[in-house]
N, C-alpha and C. Protein backbone atom coordinates (compact mmCIF):
# COMPACT_ATOMS: atom_id res chain seq x y z
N UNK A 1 80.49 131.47 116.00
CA UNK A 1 80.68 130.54 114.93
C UNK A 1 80.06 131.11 113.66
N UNK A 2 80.97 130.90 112.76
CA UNK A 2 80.49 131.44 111.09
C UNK A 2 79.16 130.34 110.91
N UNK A 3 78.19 131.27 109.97
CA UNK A 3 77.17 130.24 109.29
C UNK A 3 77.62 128.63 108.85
N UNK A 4 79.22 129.03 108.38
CA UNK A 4 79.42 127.85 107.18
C UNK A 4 79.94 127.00 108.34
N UNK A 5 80.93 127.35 109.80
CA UNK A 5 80.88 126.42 110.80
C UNK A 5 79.56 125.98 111.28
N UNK A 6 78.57 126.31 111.36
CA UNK A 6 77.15 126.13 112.13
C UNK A 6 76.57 124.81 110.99
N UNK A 7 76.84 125.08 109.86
CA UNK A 7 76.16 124.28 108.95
C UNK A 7 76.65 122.83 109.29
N UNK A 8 77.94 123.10 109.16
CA UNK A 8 78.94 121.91 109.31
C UNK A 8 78.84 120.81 110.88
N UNK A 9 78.35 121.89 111.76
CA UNK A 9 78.43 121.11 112.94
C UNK A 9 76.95 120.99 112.68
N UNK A 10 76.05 120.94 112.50
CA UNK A 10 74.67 120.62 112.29
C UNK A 10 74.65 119.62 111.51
N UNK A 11 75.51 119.47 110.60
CA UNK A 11 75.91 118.25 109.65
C UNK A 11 76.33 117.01 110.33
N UNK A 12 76.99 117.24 110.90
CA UNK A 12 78.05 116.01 111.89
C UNK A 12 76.80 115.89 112.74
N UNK A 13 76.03 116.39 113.80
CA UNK A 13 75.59 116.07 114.63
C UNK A 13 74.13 115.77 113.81
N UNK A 14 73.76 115.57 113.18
CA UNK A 14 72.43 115.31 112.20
C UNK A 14 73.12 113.25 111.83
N UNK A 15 74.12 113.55 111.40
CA UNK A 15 74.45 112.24 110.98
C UNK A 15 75.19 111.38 112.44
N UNK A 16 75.94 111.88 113.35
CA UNK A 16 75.25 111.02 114.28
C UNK A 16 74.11 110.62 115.12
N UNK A 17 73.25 111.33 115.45
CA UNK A 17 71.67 111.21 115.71
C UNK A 17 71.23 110.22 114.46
N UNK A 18 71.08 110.20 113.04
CA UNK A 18 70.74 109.37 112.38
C UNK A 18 71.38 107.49 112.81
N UNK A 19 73.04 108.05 112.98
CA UNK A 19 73.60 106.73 112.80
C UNK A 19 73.19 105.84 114.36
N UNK A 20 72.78 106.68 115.30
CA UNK A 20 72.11 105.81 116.73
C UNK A 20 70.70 105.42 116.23
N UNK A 21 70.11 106.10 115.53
CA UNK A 21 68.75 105.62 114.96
C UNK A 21 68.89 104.46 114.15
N UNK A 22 69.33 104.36 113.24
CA UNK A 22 70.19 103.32 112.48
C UNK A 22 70.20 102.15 113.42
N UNK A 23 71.41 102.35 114.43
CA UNK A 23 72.11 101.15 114.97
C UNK A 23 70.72 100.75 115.84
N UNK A 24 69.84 101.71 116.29
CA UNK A 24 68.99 100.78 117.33
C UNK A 24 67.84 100.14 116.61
N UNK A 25 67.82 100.70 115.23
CA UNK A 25 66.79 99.68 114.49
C UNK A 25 67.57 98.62 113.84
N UNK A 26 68.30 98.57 114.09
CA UNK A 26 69.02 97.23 112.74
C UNK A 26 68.89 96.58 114.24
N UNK A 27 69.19 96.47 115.44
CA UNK A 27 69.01 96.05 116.90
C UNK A 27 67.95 95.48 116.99
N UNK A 28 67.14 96.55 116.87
CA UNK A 28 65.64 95.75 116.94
C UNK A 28 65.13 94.63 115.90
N UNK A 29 65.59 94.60 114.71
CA UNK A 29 65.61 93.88 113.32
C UNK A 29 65.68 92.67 114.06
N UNK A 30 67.48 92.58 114.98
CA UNK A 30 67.99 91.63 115.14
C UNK A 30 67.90 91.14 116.59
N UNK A 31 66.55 91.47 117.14
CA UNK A 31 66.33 91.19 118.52
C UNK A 31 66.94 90.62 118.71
N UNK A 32 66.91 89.05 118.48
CA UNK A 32 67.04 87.65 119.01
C UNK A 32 68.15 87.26 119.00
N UNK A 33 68.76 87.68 117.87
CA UNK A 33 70.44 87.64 117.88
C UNK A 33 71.09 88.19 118.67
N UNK A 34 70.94 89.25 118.95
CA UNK A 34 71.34 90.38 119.76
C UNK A 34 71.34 90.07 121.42
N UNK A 35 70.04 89.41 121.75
CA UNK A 35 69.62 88.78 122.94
C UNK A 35 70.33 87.66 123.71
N UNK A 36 70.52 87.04 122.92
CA UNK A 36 71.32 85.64 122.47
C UNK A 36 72.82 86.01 122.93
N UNK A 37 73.25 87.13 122.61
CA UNK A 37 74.93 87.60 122.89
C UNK A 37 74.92 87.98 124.10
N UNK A 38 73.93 88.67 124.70
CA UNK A 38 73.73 89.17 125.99
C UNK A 38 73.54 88.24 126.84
N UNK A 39 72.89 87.12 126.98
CA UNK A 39 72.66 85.99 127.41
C UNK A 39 73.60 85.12 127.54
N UNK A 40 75.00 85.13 126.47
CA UNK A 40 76.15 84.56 126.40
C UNK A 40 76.91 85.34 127.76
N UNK A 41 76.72 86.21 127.42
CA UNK A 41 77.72 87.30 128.07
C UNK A 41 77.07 86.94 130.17
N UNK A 42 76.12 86.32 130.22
CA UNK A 42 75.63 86.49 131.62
C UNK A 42 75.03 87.80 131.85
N UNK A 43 74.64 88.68 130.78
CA UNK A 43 73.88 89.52 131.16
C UNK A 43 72.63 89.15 131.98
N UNK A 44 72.21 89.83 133.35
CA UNK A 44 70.84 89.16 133.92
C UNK A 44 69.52 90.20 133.12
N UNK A 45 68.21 89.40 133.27
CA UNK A 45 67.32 90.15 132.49
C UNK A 45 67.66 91.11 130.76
N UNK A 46 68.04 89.77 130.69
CA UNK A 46 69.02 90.10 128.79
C UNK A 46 67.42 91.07 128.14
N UNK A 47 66.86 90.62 128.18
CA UNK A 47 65.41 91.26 127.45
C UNK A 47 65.16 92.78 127.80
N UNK A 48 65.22 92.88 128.95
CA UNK A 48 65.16 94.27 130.01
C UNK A 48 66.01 94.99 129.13
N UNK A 49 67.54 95.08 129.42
CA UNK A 49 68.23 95.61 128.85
C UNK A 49 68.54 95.54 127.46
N UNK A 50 68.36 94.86 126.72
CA UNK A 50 68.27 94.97 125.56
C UNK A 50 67.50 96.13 124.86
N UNK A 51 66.10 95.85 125.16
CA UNK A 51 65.02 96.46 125.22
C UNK A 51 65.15 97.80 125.37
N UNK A 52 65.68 98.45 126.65
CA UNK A 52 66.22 99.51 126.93
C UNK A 52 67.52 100.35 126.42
N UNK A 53 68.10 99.31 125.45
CA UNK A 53 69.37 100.17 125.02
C UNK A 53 68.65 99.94 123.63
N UNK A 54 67.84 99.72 122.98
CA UNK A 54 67.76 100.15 121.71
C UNK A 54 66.76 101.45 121.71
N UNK A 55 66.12 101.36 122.77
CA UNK A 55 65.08 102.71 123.25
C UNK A 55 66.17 104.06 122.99
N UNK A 56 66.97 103.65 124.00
CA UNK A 56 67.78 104.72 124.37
C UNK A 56 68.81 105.07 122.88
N UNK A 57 69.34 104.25 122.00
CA UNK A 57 69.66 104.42 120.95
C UNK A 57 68.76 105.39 119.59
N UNK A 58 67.45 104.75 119.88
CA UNK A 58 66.66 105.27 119.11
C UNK A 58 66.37 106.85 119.51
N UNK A 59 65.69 107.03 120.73
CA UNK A 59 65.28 108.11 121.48
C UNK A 59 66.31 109.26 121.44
N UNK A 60 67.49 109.43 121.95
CA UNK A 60 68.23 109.86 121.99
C UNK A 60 69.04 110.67 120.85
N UNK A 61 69.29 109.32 119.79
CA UNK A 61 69.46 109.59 118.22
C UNK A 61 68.40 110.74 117.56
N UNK A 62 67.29 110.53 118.30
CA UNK A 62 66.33 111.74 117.28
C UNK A 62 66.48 112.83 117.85
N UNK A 63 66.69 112.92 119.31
CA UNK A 63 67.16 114.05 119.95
C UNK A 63 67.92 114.72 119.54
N UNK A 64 69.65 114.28 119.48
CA UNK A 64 70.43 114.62 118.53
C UNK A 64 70.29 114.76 117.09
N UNK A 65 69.49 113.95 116.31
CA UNK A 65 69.15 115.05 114.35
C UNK A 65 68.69 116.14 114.60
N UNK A 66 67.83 116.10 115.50
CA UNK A 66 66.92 117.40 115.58
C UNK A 66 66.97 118.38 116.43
N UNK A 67 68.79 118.25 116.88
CA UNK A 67 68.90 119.31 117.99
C UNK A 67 68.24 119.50 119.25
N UNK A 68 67.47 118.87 119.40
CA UNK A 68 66.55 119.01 120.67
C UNK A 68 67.86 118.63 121.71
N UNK A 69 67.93 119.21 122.70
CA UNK A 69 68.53 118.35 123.96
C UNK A 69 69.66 118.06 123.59
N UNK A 70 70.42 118.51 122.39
CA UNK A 70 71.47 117.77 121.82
C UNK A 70 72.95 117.75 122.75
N UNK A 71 73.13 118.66 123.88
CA UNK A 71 74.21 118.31 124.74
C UNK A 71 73.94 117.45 125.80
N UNK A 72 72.35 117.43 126.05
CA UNK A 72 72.40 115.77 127.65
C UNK A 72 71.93 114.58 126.55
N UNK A 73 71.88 114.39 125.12
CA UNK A 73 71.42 113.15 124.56
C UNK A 73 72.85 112.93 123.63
N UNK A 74 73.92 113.87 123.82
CA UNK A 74 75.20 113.66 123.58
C UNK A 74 75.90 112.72 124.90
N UNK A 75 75.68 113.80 126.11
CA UNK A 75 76.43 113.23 127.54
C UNK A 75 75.70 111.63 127.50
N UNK A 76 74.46 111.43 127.27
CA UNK A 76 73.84 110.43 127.87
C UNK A 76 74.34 108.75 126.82
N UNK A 77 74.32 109.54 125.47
CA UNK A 77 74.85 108.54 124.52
C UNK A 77 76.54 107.89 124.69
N UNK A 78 77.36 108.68 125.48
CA UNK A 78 78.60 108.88 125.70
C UNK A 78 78.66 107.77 126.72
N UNK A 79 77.89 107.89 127.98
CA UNK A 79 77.50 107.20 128.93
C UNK A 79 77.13 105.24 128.15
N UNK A 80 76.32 105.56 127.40
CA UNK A 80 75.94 104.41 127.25
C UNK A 80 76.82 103.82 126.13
N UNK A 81 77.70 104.14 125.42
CA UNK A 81 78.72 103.67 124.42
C UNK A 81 79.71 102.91 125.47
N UNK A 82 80.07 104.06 126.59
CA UNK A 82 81.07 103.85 128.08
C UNK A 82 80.83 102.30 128.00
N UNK A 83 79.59 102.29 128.82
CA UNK A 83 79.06 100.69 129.42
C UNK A 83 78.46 99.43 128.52
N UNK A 84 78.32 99.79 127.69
CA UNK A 84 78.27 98.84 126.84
C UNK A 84 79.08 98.39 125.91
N UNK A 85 80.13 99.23 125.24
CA UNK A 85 81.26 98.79 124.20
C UNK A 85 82.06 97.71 125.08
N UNK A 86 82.36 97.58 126.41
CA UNK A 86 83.34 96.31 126.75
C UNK A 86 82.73 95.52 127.06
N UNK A 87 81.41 95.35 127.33
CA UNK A 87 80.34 94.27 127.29
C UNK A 87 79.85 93.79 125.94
N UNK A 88 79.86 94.31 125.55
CA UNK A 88 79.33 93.70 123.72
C UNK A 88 80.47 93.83 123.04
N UNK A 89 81.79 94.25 122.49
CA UNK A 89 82.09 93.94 122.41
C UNK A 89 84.10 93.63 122.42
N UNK A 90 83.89 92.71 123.58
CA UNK A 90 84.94 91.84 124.37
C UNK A 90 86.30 91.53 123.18
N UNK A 91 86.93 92.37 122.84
CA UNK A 91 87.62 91.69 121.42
C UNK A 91 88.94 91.36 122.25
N UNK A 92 88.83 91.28 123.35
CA UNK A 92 90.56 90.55 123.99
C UNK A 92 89.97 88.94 124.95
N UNK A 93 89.11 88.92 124.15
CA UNK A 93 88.52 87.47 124.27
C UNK A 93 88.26 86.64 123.16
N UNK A 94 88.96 87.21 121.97
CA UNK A 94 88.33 86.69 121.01
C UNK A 94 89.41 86.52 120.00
N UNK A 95 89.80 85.81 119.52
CA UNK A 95 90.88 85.48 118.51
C UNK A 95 91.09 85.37 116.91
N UNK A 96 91.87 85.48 116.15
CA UNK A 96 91.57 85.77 114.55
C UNK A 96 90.95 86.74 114.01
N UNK A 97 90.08 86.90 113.01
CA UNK A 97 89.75 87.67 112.44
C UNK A 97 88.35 87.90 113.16
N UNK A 98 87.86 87.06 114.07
CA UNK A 98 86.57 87.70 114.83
C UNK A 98 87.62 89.14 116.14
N UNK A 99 88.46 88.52 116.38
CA UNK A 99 89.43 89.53 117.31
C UNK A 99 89.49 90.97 116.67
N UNK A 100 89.94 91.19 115.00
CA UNK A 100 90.41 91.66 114.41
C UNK A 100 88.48 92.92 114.10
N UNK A 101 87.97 92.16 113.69
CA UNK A 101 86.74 92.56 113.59
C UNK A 101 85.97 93.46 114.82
N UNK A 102 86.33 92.78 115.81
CA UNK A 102 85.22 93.50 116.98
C UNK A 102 86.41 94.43 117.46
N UNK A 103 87.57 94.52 117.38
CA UNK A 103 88.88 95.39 117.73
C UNK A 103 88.00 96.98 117.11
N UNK A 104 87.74 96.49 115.43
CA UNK A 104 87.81 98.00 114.79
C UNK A 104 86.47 98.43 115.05
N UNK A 105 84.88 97.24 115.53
CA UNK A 105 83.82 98.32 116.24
C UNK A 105 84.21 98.42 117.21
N UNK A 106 85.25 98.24 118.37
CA UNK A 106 85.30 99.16 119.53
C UNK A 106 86.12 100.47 119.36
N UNK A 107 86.96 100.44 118.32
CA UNK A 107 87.68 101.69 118.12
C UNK A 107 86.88 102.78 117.60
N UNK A 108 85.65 102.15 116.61
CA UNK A 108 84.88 103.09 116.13
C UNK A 108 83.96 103.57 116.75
N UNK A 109 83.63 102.47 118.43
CA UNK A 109 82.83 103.39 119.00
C UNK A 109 83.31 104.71 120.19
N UNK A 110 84.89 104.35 120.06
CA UNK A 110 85.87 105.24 120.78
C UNK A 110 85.76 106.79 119.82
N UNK A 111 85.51 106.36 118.58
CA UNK A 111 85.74 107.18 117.23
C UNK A 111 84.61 108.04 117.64
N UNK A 112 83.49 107.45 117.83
CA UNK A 112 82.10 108.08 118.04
C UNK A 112 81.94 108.88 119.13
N UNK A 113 82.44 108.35 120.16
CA UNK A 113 82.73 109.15 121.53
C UNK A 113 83.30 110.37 121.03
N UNK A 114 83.92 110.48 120.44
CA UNK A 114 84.70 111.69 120.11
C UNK A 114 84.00 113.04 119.54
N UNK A 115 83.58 111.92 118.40
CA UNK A 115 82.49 113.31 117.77
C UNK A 115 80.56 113.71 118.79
N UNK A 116 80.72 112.81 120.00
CA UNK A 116 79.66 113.52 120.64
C UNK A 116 80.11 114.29 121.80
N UNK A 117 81.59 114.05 122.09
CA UNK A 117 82.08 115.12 122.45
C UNK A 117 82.40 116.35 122.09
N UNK A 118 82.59 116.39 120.87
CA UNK A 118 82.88 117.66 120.06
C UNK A 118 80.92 118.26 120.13
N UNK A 119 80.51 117.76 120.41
CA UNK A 119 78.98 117.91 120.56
C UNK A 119 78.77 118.74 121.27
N UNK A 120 78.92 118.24 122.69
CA UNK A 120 79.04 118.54 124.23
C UNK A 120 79.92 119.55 124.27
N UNK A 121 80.92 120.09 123.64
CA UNK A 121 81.75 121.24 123.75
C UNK A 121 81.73 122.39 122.80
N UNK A 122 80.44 121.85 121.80
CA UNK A 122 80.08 123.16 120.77
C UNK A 122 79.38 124.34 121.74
N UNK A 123 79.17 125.47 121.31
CA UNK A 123 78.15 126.51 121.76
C UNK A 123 77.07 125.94 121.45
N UNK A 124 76.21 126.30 121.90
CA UNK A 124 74.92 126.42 121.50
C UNK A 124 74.88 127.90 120.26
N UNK A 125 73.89 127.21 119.17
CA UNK A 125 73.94 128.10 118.31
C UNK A 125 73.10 129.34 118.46
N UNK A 126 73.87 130.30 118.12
CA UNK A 126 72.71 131.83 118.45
C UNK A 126 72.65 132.63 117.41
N UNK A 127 72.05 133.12 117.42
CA UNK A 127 71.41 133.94 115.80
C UNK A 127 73.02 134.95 115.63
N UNK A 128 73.30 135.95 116.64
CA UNK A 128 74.05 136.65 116.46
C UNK A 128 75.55 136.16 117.17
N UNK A 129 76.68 136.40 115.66
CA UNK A 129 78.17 135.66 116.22
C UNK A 129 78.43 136.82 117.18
N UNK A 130 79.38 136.67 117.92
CA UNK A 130 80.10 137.41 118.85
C UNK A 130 81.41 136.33 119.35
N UNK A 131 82.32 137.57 118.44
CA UNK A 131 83.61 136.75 118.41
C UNK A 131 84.61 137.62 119.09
């Protein structure tokens, strides 16, 4: 990979690691709200898991800015988008413009899947190209 590809994928994967950091603090902001949906949903031990997916949002997310670990905190984020986007959010249960709304965050977290796949299928970066 050229420098100016390396930059670029360091770019993308810097700003998703930020945007899981992001989403698990605006989460935490919104504990109770957040709790409250899970609790709707029959989630058991709503607190537990809650708790644990903003960890894993947060944790993970810094993994990925900072390259550390960045292909198992890609696989692992992939994993947890998997199991939680049709649990949170249910948009063929939901009608009008709330339908319309939670339709385009599940597409965007389909969107996201994508680019931590492109993650998971980069090289690892090495000082010297060999093409």
């Amino acid at each position: 990979m050229t420098n100016h590809n390396n930059f670029f994928v360091a770019l993308g994967r810097v700003i998703l690691g930020l945007f899981f950091i992001g989403v698990g603090a605006l989460n935490l902001g919104c504990f109770q709200e957040n709790l409250s949906v899970l609790i709707a949903h029959g989630i058991p031990v709503a607190t537990v898991f809650l708790s644990f997916g903003i960890a894993v949002q947060m944790i993970l997310g810094v993994f990925l800015a900072l390259g550390r670990l960045q292909r198992t905190a890609a696989c692992l984020l992939i994993l947890f988008t998997v199991i939680v986007a049709p649990f949170y959010l249910d948009f063929w249960n939901m009608v009008g413009a709330a339908r319309t709304a939670t339709l385009i965050q599940f597409l965007s977290d389909i969107a996201i899947i994508g680019g931590l796949l492109m993650i998971v299928g980069t090289k690892k970066h090495c000082k010297k190209d060999v093409e």
